[in-house]
Protein backbone atom coordinates (compact mmCIF):
# COMPACT_ATOMS: atom_id res chain seq x y z
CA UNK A 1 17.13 0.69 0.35
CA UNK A 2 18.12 -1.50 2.77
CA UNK A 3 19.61 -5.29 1.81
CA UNK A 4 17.24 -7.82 3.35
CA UNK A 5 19.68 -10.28 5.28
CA UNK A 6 18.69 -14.21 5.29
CA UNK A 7 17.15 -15.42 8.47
CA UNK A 8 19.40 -17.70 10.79
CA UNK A 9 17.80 -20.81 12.11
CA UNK A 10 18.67 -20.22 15.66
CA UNK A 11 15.23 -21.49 17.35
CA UNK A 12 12.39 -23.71 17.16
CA UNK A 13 9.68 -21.51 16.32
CA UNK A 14 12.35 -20.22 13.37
CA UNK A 15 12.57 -23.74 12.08
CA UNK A 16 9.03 -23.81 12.36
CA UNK A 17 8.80 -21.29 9.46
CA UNK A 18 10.82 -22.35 7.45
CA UNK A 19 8.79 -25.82 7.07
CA UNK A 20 6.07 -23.57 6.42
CA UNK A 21 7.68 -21.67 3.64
CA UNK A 22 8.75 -25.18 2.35
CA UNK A 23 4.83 -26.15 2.18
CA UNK A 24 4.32 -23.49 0.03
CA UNK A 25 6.49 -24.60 -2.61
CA UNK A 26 9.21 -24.13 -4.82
CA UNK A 27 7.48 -21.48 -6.86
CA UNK A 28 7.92 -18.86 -4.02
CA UNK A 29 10.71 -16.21 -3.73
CA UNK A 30 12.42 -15.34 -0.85
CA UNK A 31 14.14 -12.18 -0.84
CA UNK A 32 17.64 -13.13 -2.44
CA UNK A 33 15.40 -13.63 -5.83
CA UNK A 34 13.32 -10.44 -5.15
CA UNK A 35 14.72 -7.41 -6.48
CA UNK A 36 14.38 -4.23 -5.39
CA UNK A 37 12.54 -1.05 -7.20
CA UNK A 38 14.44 2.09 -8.53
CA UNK A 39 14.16 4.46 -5.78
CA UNK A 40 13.41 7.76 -6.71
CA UNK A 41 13.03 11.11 -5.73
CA UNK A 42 9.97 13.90 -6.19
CA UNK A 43 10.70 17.15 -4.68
CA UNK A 44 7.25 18.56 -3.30
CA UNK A 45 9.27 22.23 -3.61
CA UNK A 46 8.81 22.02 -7.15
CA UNK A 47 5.73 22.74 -9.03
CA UNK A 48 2.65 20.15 -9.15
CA UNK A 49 2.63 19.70 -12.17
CA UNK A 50 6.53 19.15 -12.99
CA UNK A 51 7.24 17.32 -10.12
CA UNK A 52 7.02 14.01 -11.74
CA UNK A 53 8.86 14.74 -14.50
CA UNK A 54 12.59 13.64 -13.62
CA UNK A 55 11.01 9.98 -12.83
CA UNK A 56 8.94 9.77 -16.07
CA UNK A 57 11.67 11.02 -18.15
CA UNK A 58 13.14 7.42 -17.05
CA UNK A 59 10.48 5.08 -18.51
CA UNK A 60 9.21 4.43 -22.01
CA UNK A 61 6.23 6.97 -22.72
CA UNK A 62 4.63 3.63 -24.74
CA UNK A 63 4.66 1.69 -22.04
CA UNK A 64 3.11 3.84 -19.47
CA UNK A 65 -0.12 4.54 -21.84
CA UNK A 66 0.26 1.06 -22.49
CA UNK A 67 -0.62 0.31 -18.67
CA UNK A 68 -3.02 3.61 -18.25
CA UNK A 69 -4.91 1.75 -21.44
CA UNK A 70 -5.19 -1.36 -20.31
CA UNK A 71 -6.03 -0.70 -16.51
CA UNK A 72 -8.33 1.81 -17.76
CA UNK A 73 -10.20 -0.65 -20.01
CA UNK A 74 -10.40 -3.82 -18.23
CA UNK A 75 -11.40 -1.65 -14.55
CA UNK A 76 -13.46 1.38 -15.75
CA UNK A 77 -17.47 0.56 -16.97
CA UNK A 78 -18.12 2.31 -19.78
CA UNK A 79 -20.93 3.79 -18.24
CA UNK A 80 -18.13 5.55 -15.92
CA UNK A 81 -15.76 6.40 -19.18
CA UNK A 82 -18.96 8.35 -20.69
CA UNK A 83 -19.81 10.35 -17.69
CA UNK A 84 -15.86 11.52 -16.93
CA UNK A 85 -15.93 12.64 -20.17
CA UNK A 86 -18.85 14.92 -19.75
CA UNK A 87 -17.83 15.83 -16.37
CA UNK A 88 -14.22 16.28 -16.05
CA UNK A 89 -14.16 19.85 -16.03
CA UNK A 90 -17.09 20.10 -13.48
CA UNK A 91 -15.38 17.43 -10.94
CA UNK A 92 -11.70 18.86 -11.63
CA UNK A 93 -13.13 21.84 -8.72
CA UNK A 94 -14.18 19.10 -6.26
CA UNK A 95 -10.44 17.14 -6.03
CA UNK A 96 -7.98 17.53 -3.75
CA UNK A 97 -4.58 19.61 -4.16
CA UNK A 98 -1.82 19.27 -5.41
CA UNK A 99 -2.74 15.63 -6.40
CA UNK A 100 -4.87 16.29 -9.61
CA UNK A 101 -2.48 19.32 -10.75
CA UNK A 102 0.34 16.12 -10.61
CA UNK A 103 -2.06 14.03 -12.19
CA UNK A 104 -2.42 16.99 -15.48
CA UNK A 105 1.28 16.99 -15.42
CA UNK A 106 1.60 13.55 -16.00
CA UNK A 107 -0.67 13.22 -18.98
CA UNK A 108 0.53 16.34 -20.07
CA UNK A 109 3.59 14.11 -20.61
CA UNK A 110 1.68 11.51 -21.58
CA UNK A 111 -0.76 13.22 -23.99
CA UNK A 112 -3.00 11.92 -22.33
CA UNK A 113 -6.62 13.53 -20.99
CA UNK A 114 -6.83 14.95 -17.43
CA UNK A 115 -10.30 11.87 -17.29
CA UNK A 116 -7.76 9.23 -18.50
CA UNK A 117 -4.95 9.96 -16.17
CA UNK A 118 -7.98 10.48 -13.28
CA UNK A 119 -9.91 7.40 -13.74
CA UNK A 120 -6.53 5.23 -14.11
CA UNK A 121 -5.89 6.64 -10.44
CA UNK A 122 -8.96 5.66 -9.56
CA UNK A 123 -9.11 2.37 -10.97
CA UNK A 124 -6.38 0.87 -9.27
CA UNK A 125 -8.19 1.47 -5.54
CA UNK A 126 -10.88 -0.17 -6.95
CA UNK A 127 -8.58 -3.86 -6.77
CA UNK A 128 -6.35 -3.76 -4.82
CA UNK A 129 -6.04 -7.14 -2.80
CA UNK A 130 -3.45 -7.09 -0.35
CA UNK A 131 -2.24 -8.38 3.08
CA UNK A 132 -1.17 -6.36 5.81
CA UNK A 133 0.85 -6.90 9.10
CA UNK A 134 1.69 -5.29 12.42
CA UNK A 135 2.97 -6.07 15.10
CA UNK A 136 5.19 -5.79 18.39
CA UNK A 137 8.14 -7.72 19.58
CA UNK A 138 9.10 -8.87 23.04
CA UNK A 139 11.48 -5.24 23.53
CA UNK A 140 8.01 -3.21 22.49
CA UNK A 141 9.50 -2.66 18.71
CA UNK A 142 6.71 -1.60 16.29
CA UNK A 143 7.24 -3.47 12.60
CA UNK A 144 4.98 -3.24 9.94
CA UNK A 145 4.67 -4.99 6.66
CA UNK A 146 2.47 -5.87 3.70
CA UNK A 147 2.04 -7.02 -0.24
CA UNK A 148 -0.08 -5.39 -2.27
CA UNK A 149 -1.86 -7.72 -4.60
CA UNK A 150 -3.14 -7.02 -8.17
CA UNK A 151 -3.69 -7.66 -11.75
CA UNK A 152 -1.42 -6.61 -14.59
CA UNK A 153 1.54 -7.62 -13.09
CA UNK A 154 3.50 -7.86 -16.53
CA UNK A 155 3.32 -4.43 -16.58
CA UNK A 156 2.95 -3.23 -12.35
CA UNK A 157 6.45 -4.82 -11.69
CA UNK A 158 8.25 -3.04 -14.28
CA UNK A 159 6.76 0.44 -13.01
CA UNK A 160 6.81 -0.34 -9.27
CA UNK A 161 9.42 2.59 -7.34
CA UNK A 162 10.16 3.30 -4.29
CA UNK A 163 9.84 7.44 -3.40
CA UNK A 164 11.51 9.65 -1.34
CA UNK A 165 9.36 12.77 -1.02
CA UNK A 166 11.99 15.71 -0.11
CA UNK A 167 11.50 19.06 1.00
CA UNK A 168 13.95 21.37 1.19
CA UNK A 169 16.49 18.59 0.01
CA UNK A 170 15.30 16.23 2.95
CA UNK A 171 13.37 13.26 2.85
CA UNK A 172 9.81 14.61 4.18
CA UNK A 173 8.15 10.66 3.70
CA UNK A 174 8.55 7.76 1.67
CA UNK A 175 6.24 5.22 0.11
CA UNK A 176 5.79 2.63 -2.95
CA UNK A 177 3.72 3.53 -5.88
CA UNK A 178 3.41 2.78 -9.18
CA UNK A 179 4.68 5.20 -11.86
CA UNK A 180 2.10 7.54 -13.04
CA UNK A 181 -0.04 6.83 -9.73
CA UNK A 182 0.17 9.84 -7.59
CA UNK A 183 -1.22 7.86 -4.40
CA UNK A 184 0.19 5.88 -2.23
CA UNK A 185 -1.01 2.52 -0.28
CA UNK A 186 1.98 2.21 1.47
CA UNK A 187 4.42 4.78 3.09
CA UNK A 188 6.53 5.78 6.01
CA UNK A 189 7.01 8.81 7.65
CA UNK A 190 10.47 8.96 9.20
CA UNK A 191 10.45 8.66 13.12
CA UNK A 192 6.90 8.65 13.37
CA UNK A 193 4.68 6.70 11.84
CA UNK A 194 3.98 3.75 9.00
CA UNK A 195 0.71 3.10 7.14
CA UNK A 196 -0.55 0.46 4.61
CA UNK A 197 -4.14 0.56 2.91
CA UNK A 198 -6.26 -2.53 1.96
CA UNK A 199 -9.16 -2.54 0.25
CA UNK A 200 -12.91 -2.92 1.73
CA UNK A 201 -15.36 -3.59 -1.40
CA UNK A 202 -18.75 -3.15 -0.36
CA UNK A 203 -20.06 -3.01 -3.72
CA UNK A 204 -21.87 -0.40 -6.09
CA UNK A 205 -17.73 0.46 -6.37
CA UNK A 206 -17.81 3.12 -8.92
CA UNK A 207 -21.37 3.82 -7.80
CA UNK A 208 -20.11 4.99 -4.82
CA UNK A 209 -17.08 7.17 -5.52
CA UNK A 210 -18.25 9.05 -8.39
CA UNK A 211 -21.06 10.55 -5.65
CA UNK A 212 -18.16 10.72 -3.24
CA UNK A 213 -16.12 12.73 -5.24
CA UNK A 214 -18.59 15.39 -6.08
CA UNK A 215 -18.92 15.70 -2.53
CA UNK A 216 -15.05 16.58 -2.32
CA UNK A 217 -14.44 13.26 -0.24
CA UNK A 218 -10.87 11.86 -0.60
CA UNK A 219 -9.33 9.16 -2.78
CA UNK A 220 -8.14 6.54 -0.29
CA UNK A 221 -4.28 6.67 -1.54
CA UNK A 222 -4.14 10.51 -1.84
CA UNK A 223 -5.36 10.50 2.09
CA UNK A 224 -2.90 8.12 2.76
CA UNK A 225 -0.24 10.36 1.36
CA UNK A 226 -1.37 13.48 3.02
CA UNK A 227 -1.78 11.85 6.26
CA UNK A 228 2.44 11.12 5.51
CA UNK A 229 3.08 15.05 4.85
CA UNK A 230 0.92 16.55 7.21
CA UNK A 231 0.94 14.09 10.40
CA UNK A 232 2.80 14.45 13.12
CA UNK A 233 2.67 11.51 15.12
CA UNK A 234 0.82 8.02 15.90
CA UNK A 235 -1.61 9.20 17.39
CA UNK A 236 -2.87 12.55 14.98
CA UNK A 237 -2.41 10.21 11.76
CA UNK A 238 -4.83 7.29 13.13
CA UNK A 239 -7.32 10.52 13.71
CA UNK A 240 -6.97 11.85 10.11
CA UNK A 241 -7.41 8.52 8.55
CA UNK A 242 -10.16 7.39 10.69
CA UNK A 243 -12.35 10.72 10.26
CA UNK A 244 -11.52 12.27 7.23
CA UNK A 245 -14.78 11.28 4.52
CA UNK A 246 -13.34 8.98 1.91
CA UNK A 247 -15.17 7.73 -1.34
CA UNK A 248 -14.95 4.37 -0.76
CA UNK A 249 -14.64 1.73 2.28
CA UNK A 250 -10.97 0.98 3.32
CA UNK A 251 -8.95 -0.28 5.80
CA UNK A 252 -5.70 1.46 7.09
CA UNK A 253 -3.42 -0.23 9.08
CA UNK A 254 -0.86 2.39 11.05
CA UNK A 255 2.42 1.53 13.06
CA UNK A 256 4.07 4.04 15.43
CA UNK A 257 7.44 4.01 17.27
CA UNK A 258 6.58 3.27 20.66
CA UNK A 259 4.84 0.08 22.15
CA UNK A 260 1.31 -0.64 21.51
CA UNK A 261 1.48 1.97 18.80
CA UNK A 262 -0.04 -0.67 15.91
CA UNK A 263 -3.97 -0.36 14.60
CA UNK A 264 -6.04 -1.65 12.16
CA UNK A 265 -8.89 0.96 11.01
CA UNK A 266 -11.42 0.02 9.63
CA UNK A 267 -13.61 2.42 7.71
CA UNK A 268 -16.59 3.55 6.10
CA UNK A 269 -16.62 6.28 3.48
CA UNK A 270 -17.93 8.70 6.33
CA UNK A 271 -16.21 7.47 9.31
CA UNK A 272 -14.67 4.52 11.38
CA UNK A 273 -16.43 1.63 11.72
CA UNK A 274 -13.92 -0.52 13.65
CA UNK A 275 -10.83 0.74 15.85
CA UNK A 276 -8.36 -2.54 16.19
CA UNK A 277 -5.29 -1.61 18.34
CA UNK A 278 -2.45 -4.09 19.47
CA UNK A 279 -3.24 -5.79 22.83
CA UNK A 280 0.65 -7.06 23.65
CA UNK A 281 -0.16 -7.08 27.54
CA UNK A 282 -2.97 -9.42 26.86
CA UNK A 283 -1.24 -11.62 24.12
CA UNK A 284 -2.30 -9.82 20.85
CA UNK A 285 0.96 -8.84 19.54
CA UNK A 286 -0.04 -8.33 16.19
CA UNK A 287 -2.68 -8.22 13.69
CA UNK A 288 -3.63 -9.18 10.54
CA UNK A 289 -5.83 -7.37 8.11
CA UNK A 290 -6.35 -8.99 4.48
CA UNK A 291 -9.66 -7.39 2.75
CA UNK A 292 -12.57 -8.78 5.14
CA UNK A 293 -13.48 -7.33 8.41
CA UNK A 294 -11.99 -8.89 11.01
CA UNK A 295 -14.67 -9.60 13.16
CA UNK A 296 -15.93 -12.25 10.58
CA UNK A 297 -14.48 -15.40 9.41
CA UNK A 298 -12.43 -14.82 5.90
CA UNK A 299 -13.80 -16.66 3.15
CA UNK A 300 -12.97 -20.00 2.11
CA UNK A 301 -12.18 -19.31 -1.28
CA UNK A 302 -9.80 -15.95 -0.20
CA UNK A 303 -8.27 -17.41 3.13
CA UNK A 304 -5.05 -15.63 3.63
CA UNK A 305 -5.54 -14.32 7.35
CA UNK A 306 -5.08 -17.75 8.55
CA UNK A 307 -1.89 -18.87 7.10
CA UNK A 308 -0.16 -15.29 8.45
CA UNK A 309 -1.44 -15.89 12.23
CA UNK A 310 0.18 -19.39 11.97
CA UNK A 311 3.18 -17.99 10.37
CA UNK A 312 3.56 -15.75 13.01
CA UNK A 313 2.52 -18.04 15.89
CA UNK A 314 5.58 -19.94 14.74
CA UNK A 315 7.70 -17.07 14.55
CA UNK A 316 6.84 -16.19 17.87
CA UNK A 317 7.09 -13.02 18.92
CA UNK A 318 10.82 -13.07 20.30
CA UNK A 319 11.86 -13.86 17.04
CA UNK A 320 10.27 -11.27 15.37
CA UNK A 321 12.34 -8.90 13.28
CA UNK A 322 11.80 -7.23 9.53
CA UNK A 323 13.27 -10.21 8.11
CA UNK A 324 11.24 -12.60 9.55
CA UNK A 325 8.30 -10.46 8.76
CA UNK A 326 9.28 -10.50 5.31
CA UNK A 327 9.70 -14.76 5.60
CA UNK A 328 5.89 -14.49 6.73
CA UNK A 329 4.38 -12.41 4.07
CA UNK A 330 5.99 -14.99 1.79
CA UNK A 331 4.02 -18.15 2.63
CA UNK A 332 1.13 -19.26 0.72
CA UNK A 333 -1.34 -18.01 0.33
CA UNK A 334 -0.36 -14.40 1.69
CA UNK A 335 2.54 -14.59 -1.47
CA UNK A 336 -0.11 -15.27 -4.51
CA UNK A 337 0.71 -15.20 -8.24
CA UNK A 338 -0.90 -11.53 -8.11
CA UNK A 339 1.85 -10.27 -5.25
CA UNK A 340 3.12 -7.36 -6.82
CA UNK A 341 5.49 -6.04 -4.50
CA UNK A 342 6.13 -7.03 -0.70
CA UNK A 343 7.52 -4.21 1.90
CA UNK A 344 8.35 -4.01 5.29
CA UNK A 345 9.28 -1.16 7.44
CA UNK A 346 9.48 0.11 10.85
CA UNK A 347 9.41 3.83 11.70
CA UNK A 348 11.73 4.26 14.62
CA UNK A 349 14.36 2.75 11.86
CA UNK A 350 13.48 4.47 8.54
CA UNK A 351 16.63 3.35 6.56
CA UNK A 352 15.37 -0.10 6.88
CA UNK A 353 12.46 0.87 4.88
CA UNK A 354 12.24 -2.26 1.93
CA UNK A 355 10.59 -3.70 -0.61
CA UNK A 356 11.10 -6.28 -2.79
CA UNK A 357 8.99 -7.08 -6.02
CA UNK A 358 7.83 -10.51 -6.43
CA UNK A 359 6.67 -12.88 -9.15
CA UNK A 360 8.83 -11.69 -12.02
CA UNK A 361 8.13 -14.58 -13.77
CA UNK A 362 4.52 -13.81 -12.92
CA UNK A 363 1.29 -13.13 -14.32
């Protein structure tokens, strides 16, 4: 991936940001201290079921049931855990393909069951707390960035890749995951489009998307990475993610490669609710999504939307680049103790595709 060069201090709304990233304290990373992930590749030519293979052949079998365990038992109500265990083979003709026939490969690896490997998939987009970002700059560039928050980052960080998804040898899409996840929450297709997901907990979670999925409505991060493969611009990958049923509430923020080609959707499990485009002409060169609707003040408590519109205020949007993206989603508190990973990425230029995992030293 792409080395993440330090930001010059070349104006005032640069300097600006950096006093803010001083304010957050010394605990916070930039870049130079935040490594990048093994990038790997899955070849979608090969078999469902095998095509994980080559990356889990590169991580300790322990550790991975280690995470599925402990994600599986701190997320999952028992209540939940009973009924997959009745059910499994009912629901397994309700979910999507090829993403459950990946999912029996990997705990075939594992030795794990089909309702374990499932309901760890599920469980982590039932908390994931993140921060998304994009925006235009004054030439009409599109750049798009995020960090996905969550528990268990003593184990996350150590599994967090980046993926090239080839077909016929050629990189089809990218994205971050987790290894063992099949999903994605964050992803790139070349020359066309970016997307990042962020939860939208209405409550009754589980509630919710075990009735969903009998219904043969979508995991959020499997429709994310199907809107990647089969998408073939801006435009056609806003429509599949806004009207495509999900089983749970969700928003999607998309970038494209021309100007005013950035949107926040925000959605119900049946439809949109909320259609948020860029408004450059009219001074809304970006926007932020966290996990509240915008249209309502964020919570005291969880306040993270206002510290990234006055980090980019004082970026301003001449200065705006990748890197000074990445300087934003690293003030507090949009970098938390929970970041996971931070990436930023701008379709027209897919080799600058990065991320960068945070809080080693972390909980």
């Amino acid at each position: 991936m792409a080395a993440m060069p330090d930001v010059g201090l070349r104006s005032r709304p640069a300097r600006a940001l950096q006093l803010l990233l001083l304010l957050a304290g010394p605990g916070l990373s930039t870049s130079a201290a935040s490594p990048a992930p093994p990038l790997v590749n899955v070849s979608l030519d090969e078999a469902p079921e095998v095509r994980w293979l080559p990356v889990l052949r590169n991580y300790d079998p322990d550790l991975l049931r280690a995470a599925v365990v402990q994600v599986v038992r701190d997320r999952v109500p028992d209540w939940v855990l009973e009924l997959m265990d009745r059910t499994i083979a009912a629901l397994e003709r309700f979910l999507p393909r090829p993403y459950v026939d990946e999912i029996r490969g990997v705990c075939n690896f594992l030795n794990l069951s089909l309702a374990d490997g499932l309901l760890v998939n599920l469980a982590y987009e039932s908390s994931a707390f993140c921060t998304s970002i994009v925006a235009q700059d004054s030439a009409g560039r599109i750049y798009h960035g995020r960090n996905l928050d969550y528990p268990f980052g003593n184990i996350l960080r150590k599994l967090t890749v980046d993926v090239h998804f080839l077909k016929n040898g050629q990189v089809a899409f990218s994205g971050t995951t987790f290894v063992g996840y099949v999903g994605l929450w964050t992803g790139q297709s070349p020359y066309k489009f970016t997307i990042s997901g962020d939860e939208r907990d209405k409550g009754w979670w589980w509630e919710n998307v075990i009735a969903a999925l009998f219904q043969g409505h979508s995991p959020i991060s499997w429709l994310l990475r199907m809107t990647l493969n089969e998408s073939e611009n801006f435009e056609a990958a806003v429509f599949k993610l806004a009207k495509t049923p999900l089983i749970a509430d969700v928003y999607f923020i998309v970038g494209g490669v021309s100007p005013q080609e950035g949107v926040v959707v925000t959605r119900n499990r049946r439809g949109p609710a909320d259609i948020w485009p860029l408004d450059p002409l009219n001074g809304a060169w970006f926007r932020v999504e966290t996990n509240y609707d915008h249209w309502k003040p964020a919570p005291k408590r969880d306040d993270r939307r206002t510290p990234a519109i006055k980090a980019l205020n004082a970026t301003g949007q001449a200065n705006l680049s990748l890197e000074a993206l990445f300087q934003v989603l690293s003030v507090a508190p949009v970098y938390n103790n929970y970041t996971i990973y931070t990436t930023v990425m701008s379709a027209a230029s897919p080799d600058k595709y990065t991320t960068r995992i945070r809080n080693l030293s972390g909980k």
